[in-house]
PDB file of N, CA and C in Angstrom:
ATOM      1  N   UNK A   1      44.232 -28.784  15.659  1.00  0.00           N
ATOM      2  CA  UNK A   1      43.671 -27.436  15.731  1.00  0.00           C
ATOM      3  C   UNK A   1      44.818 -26.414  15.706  1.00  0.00           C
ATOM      4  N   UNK A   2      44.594 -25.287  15.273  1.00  0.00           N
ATOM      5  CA  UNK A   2      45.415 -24.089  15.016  1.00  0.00           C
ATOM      6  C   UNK A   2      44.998 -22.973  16.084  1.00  0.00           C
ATOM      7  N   UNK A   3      46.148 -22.419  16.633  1.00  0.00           N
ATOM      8  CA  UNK A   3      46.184 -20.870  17.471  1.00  0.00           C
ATOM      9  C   UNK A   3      45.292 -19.797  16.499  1.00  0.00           C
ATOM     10  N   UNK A   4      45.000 -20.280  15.794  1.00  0.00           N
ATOM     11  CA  UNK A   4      44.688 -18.561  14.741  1.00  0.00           C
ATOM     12  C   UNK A   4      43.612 -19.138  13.819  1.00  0.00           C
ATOM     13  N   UNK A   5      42.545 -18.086  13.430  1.00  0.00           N
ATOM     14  CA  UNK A   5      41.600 -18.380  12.265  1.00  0.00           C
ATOM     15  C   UNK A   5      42.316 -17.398  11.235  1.00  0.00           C
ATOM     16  N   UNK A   6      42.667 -18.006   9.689  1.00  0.00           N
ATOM     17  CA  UNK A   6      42.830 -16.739   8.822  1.00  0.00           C
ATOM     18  C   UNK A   6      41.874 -16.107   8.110  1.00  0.00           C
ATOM     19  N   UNK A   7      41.529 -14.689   7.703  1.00  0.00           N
ATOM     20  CA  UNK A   7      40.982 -14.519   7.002  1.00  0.00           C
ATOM     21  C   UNK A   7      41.685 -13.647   5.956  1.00  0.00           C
ATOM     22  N   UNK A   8      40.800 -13.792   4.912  1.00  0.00           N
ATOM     23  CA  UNK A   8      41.073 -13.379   3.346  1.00  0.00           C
ATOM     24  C   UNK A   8      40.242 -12.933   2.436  1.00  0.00           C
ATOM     25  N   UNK A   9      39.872 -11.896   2.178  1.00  0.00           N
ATOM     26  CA  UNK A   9      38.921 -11.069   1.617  1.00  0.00           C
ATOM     27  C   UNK A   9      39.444 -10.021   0.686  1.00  0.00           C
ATOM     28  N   UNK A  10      38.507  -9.214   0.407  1.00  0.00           N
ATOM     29  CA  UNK A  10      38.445  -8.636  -0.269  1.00  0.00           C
ATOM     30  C   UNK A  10      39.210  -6.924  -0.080  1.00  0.00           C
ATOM     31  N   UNK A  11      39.578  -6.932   1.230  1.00  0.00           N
ATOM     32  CA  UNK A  11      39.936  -6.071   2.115  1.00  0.00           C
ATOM     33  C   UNK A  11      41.682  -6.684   2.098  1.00  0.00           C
ATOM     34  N   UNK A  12      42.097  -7.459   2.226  1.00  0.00           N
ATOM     35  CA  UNK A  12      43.236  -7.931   2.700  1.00  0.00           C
ATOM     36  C   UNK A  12      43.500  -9.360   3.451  1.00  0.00           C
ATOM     37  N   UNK A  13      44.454  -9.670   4.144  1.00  0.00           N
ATOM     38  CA  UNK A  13      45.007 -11.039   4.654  1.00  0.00           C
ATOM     39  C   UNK A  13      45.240 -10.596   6.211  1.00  0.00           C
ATOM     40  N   UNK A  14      44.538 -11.413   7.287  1.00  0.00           N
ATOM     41  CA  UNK A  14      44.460 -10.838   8.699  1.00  0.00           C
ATOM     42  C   UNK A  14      44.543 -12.528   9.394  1.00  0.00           C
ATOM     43  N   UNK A  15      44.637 -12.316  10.650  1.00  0.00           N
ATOM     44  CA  UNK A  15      44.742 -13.545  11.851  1.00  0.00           C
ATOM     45  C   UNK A  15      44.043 -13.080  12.644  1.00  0.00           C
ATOM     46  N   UNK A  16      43.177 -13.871  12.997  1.00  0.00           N
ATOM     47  CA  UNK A  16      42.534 -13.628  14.506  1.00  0.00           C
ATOM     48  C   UNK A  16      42.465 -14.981  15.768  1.00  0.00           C
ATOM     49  N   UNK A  17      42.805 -14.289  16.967  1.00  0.00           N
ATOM     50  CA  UNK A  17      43.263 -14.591  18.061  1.00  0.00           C
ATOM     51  C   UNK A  17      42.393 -14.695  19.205  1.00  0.00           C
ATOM     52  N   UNK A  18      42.224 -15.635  20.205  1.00  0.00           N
ATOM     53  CA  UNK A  18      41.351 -15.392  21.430  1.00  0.00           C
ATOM     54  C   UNK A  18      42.357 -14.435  22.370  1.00  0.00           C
ATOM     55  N   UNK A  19      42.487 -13.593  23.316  1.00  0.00           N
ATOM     56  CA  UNK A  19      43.073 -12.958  23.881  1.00  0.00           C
ATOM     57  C   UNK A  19      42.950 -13.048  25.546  1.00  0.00           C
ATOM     58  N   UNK A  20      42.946 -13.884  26.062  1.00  0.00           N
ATOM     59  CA  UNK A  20      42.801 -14.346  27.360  1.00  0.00           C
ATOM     60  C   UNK A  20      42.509 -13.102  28.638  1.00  0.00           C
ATOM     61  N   UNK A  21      43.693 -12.111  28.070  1.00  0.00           N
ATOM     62  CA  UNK A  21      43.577 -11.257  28.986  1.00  0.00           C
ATOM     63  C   UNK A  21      42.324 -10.420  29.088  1.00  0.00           C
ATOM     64  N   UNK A  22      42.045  -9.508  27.616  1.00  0.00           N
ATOM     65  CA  UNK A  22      40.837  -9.450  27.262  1.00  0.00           C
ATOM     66  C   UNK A  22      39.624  -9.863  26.985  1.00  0.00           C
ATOM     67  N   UNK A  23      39.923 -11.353  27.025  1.00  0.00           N
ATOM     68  CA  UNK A  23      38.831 -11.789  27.190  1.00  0.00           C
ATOM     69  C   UNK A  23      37.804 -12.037  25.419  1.00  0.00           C
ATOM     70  N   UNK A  24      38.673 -11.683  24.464  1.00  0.00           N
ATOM     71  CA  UNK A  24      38.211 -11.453  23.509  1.00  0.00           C
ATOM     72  C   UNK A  24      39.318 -11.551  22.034  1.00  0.00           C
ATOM     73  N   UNK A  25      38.922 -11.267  20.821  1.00  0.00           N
ATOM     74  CA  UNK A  25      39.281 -12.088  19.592  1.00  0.00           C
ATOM     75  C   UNK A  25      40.083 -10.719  19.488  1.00  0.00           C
ATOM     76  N   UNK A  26      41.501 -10.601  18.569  1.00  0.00           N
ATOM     77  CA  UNK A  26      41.949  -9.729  18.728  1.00  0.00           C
ATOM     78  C   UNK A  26      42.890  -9.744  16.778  1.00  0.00           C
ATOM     79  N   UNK A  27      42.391  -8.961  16.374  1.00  0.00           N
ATOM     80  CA  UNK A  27      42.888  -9.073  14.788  1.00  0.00           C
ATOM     81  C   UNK A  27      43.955  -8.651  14.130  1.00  0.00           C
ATOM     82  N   UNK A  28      45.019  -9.534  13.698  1.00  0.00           N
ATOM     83  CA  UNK A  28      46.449  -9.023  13.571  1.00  0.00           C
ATOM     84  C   UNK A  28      46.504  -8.850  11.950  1.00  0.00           C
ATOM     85  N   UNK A  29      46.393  -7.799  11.177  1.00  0.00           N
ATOM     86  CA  UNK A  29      46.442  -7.692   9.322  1.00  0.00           C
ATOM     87  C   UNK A  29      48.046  -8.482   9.160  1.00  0.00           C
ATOM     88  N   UNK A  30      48.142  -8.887   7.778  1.00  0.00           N
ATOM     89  CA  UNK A  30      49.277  -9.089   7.370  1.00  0.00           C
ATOM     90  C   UNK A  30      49.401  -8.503   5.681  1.00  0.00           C
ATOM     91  N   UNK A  31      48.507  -8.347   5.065  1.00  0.00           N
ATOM     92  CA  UNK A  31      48.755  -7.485   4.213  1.00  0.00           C
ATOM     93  C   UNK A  31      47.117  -6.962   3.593  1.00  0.00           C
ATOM     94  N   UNK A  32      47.006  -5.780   2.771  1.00  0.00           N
ATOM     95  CA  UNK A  32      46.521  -5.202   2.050  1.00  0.00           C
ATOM     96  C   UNK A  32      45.940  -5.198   0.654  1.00  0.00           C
ATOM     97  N   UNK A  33      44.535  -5.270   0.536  1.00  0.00           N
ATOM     98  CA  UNK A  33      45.043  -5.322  -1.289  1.00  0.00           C
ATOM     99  C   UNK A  33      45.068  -3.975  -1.574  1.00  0.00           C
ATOM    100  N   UNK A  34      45.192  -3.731  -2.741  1.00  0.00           N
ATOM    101  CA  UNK A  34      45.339  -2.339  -3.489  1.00  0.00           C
ATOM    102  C   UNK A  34      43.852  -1.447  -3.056  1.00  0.00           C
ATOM    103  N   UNK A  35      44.119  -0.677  -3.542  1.00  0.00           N
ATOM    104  CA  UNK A  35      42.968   0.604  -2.472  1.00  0.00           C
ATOM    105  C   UNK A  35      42.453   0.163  -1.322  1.00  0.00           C
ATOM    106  N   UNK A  36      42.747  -0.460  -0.243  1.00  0.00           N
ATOM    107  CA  UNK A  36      42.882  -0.708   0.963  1.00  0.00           C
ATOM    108  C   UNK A  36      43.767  -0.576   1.763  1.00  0.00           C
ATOM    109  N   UNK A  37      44.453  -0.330   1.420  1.00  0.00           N
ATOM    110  CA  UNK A  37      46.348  -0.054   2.226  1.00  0.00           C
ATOM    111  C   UNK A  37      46.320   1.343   2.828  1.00  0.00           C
ATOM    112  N   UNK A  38      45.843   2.292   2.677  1.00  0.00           N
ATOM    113  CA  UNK A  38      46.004   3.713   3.665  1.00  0.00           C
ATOM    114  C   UNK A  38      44.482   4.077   4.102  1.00  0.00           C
ATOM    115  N   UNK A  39      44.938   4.858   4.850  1.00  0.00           N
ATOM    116  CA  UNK A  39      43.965   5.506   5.457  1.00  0.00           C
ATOM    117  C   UNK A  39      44.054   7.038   6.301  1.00  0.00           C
ATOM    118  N   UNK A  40      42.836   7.974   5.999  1.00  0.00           N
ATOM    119  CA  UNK A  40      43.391   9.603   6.048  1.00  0.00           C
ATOM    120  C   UNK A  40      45.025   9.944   5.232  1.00  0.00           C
ATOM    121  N   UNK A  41      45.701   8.640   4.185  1.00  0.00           N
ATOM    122  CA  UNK A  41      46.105   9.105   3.470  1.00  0.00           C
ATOM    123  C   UNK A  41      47.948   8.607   4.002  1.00  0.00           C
ATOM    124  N   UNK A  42      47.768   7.622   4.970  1.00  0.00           N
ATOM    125  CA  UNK A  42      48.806   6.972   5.622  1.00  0.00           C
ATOM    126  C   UNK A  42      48.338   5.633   5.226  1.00  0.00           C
ATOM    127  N   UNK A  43      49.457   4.793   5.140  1.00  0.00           N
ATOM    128  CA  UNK A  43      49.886   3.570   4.658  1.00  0.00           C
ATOM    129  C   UNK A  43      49.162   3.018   6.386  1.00  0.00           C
ATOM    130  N   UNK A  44      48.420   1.865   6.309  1.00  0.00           N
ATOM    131  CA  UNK A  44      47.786   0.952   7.429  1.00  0.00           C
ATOM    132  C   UNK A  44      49.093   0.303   7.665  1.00  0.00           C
ATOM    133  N   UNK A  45      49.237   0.240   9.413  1.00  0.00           N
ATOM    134  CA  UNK A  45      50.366  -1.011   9.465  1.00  0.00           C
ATOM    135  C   UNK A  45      49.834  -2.407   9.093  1.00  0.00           C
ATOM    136  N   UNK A  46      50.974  -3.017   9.040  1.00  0.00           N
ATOM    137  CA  UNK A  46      50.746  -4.678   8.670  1.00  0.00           C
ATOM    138  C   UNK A  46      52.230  -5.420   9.664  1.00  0.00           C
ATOM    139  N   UNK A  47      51.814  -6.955  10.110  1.00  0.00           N
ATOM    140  CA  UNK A  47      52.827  -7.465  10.569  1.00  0.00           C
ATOM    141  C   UNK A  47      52.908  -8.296  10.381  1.00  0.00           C
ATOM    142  N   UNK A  48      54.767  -8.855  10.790  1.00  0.00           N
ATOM    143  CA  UNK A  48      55.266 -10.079   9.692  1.00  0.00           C
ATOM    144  C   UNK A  48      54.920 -11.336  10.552  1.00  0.00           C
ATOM    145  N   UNK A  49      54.252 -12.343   9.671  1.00  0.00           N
ATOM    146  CA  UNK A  49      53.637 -13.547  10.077  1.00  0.00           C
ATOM    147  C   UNK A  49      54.707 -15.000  10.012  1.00  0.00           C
ATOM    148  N   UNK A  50      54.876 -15.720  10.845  1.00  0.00           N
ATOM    149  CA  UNK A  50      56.071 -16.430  10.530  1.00  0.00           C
ATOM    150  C   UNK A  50      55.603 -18.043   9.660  1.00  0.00           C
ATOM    151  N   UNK A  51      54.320 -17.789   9.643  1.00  0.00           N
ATOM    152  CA  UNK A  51      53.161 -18.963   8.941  1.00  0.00           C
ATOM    153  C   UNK A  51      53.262 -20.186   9.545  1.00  0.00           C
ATOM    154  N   UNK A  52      53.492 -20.244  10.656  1.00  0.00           N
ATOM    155  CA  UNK A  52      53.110 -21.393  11.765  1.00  0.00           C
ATOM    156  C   UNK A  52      51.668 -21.609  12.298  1.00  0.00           C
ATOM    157  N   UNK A  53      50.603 -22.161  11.972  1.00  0.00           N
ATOM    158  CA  UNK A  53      49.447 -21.995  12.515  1.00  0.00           C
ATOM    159  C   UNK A  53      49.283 -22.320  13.999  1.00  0.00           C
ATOM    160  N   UNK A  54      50.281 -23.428  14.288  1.00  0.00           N
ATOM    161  CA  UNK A  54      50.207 -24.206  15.624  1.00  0.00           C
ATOM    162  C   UNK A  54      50.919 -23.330  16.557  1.00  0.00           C
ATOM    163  N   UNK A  55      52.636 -22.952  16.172  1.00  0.00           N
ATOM    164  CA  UNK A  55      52.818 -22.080  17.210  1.00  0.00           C
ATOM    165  C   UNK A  55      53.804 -20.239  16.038  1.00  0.00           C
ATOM    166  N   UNK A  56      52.641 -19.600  16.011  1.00  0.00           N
ATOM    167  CA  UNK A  56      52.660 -18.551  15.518  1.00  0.00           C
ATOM    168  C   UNK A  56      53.682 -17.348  16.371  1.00  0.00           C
ATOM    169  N   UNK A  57      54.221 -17.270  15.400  1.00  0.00           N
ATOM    170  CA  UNK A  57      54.877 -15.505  16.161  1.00  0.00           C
ATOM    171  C   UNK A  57      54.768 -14.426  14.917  1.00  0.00           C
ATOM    172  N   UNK A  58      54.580 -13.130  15.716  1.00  0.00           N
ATOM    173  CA  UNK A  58      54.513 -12.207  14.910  1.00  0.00           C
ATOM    174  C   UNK A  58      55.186 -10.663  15.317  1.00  0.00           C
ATOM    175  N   UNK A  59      55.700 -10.203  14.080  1.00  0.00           N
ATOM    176  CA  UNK A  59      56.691  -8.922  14.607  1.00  0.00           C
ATOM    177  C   UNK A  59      55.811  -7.597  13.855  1.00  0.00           C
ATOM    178  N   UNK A  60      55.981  -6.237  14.204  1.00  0.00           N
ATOM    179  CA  UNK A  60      56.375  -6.590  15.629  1.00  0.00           C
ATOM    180  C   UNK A  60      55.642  -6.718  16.961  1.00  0.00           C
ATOM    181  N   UNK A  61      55.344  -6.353  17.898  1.00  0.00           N
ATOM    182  CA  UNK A  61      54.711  -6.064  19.303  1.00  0.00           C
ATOM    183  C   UNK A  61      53.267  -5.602  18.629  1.00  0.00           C
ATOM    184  N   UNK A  62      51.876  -5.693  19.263  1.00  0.00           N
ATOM    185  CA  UNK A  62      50.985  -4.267  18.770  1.00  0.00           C
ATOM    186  C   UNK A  62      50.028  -4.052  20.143  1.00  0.00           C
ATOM    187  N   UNK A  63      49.561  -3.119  19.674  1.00  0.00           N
ATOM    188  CA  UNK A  63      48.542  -2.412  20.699  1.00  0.00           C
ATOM    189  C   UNK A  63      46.841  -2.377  20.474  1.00  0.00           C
ATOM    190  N   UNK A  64      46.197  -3.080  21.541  1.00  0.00           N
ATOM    191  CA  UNK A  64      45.070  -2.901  21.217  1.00  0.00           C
ATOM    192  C   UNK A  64      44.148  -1.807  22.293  1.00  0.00           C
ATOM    193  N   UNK A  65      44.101  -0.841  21.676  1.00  0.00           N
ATOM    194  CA  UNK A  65      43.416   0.474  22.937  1.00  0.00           C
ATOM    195  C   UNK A  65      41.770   0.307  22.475  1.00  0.00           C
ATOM    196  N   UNK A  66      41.295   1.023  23.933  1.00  0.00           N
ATOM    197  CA  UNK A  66      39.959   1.546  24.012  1.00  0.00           C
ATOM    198  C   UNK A  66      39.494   2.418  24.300  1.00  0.00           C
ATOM    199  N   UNK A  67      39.781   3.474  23.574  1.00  0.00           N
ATOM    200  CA  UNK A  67      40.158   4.759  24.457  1.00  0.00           C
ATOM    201  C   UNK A  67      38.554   5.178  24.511  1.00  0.00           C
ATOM    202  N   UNK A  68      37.797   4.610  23.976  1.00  0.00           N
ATOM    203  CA  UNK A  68      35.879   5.024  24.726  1.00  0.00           C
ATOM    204  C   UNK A  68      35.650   4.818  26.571  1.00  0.00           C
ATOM    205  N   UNK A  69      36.708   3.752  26.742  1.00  0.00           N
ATOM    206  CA  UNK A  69      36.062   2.661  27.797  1.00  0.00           C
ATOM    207  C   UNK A  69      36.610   3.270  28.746  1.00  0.00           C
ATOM    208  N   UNK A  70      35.810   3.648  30.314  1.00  0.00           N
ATOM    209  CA  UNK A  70      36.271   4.655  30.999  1.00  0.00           C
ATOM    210  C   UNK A  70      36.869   3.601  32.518  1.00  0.00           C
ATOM    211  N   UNK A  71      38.190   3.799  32.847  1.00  0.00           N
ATOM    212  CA  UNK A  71      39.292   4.286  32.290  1.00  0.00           C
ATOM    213  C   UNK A  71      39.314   3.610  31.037  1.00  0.00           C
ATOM    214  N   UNK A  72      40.157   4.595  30.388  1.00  0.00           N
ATOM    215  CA  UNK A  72      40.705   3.750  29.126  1.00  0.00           C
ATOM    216  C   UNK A  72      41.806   2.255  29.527  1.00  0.00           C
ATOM    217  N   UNK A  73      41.805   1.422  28.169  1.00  0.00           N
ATOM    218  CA  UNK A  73      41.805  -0.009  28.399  1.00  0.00           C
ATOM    219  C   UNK A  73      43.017  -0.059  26.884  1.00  0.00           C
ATOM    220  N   UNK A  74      44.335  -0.549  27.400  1.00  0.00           N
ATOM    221  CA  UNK A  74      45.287  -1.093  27.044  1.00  0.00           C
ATOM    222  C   UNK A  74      45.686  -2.684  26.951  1.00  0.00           C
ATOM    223  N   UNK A  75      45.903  -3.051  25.558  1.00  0.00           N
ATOM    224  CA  UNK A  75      46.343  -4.527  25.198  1.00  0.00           C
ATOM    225  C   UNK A  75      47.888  -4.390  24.677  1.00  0.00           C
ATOM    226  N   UNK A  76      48.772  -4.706  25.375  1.00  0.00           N
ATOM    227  CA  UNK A  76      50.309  -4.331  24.577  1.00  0.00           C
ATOM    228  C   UNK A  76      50.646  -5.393  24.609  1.00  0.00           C
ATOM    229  N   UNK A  77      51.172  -6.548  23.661  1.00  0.00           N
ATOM    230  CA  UNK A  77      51.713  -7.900  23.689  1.00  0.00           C
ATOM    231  C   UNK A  77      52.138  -8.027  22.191  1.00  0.00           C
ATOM    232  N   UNK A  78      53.050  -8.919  22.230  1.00  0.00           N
ATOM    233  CA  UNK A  78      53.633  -9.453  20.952  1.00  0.00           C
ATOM    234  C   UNK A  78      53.505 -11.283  21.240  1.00  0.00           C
ATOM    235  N   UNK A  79      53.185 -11.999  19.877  1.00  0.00           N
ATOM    236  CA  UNK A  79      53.112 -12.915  19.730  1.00  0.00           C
ATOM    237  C   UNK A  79      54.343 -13.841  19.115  1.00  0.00           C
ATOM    238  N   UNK A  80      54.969 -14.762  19.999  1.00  0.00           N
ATOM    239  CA  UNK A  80      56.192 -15.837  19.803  1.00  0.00           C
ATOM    240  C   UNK A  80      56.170 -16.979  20.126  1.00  0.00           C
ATOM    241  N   UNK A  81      56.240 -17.645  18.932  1.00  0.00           N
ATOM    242  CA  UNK A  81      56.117 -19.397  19.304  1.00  0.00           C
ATOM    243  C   UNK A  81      54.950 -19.634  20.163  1.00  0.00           C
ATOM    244  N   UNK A  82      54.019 -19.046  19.938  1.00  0.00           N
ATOM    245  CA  UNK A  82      52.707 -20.090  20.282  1.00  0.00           C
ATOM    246  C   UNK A  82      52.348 -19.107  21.342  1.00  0.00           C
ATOM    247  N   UNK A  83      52.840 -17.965  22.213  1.00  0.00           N
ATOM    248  CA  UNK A  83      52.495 -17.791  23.359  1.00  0.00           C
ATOM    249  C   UNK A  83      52.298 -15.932  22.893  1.00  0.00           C
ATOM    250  N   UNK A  84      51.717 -15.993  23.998  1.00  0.00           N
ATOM    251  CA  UNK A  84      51.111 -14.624  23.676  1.00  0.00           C
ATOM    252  C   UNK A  84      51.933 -14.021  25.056  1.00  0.00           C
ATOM    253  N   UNK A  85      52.909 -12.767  24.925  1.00  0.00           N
ATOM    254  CA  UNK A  85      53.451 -12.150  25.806  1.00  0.00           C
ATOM    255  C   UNK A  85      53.212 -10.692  26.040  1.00  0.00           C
ATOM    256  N   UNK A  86      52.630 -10.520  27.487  1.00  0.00           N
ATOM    257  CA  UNK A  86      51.998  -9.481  27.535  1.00  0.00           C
ATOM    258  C   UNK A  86      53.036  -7.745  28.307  1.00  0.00           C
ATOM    259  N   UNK A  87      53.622  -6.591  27.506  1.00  0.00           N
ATOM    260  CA  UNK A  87      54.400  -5.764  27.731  1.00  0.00           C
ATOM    261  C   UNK A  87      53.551  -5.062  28.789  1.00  0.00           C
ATOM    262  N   UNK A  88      54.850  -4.160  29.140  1.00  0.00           N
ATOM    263  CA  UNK A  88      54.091  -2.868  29.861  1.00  0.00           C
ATOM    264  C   UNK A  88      53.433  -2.025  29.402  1.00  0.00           C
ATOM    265  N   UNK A  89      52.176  -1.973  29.946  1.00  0.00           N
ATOM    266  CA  UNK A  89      51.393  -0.578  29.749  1.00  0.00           C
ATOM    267  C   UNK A  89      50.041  -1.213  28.893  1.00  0.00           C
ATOM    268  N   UNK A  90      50.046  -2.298  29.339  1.00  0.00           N
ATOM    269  CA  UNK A  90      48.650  -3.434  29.407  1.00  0.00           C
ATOM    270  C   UNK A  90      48.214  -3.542  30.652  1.00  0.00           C
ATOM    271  N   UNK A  91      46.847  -3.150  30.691  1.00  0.00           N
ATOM    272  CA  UNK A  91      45.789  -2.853  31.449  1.00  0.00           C
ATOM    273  C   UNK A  91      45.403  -3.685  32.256  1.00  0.00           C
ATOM    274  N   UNK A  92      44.972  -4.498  31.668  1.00  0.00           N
ATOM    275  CA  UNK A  92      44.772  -5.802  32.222  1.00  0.00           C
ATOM    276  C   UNK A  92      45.203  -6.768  33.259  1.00  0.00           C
ATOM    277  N   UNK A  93      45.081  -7.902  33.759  1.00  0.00           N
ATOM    278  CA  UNK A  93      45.651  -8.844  34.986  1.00  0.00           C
ATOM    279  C   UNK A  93      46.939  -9.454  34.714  1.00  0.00           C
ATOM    280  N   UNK A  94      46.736  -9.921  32.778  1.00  0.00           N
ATOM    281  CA  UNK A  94      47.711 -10.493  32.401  1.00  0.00           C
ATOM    282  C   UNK A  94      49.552  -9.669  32.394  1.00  0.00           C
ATOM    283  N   UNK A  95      49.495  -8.284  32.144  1.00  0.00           N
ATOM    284  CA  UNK A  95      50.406  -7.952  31.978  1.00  0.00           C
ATOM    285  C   UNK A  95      51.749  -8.038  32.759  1.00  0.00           C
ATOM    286  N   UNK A  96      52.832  -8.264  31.793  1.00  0.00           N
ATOM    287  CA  UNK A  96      53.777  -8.595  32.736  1.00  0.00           C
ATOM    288  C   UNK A  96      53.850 -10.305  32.337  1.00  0.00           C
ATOM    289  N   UNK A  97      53.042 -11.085  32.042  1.00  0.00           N
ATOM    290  CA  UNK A  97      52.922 -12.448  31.842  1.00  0.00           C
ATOM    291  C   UNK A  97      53.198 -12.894  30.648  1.00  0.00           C
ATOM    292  N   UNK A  98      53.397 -14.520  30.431  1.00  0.00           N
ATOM    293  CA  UNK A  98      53.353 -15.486  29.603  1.00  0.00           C
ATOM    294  C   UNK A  98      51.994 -16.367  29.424  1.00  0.00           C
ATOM    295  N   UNK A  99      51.131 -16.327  28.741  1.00  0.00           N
ATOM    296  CA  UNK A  99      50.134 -17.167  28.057  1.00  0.00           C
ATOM    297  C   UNK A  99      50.348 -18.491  26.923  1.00  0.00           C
ATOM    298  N   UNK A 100      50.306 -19.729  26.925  1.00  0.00           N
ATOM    299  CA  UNK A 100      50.294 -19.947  25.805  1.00  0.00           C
ATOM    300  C   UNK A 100      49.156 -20.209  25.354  1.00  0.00           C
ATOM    301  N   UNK A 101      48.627 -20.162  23.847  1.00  0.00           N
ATOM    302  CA  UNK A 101      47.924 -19.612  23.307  1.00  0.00           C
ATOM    303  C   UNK A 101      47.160 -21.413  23.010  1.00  0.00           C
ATOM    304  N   UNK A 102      45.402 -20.746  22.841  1.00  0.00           N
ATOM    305  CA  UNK A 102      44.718 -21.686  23.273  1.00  0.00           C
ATOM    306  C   UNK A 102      44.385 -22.133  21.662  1.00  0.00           C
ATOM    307  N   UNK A 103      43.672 -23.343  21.071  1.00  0.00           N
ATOM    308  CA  UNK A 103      43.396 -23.559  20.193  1.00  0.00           C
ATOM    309  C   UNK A 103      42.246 -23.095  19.596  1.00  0.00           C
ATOM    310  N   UNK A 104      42.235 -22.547  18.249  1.00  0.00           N
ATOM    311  CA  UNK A 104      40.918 -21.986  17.802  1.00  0.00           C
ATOM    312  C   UNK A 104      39.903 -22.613  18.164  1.00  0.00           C
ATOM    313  N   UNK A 105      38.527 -22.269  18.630  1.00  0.00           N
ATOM    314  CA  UNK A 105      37.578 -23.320  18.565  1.00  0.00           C
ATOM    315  C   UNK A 105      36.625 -22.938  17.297  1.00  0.00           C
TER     316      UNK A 105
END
């Protein structure tokens, strides 16, 4: 089994993740196809995938906000060798921690 499901569409090339802290699937792009790449007229970020399915890292760091959800709700972590590491200014229980990352089911 693999850390990550890929997907590939028509939209672009993405990874998705269970997120322990959140509790939920969390979607990392890696590239774009053509008229999909900006938005309001800015280039979408994308991040670099090291193509390890088993133990994945990815650069650089990202952020997953909620800024509806009252208080607002912060995901800050970067993904290395398999483990999901959680920065400051993540909301959550996990932050501050090391996870390693569970197998897709």
């Amino acid at each position: 089994m693999s850390k990550l499901t890929r997907i590939n569409d028509s939209v672009g090339e993405a990874y998705v993740f269970y997120c322990p802290g959140c509790e939920m699937t969390h979607i990392i792009p890696v590239s774009y196809t053509a008229g999909n790449d900006t938005r309001n007229g800015q280039k979408k970020p994308t991040w670099v995938f090291n193509g390890d399915m088993d133990k994945p890292s990815f650069k650089p760091n990202f952020i997953v906000d909620w800024r509806g959800a009252q208080p607002p709700q912060r995901c800050h972590s970067i993904i290395r060798d398999g483990e999901i590491i959680y920065l400051d200014g993540t909301t959550h229980s996990l932050c501050g921690s090391r996870v390693k990352m569970k197998d897709d089911q």
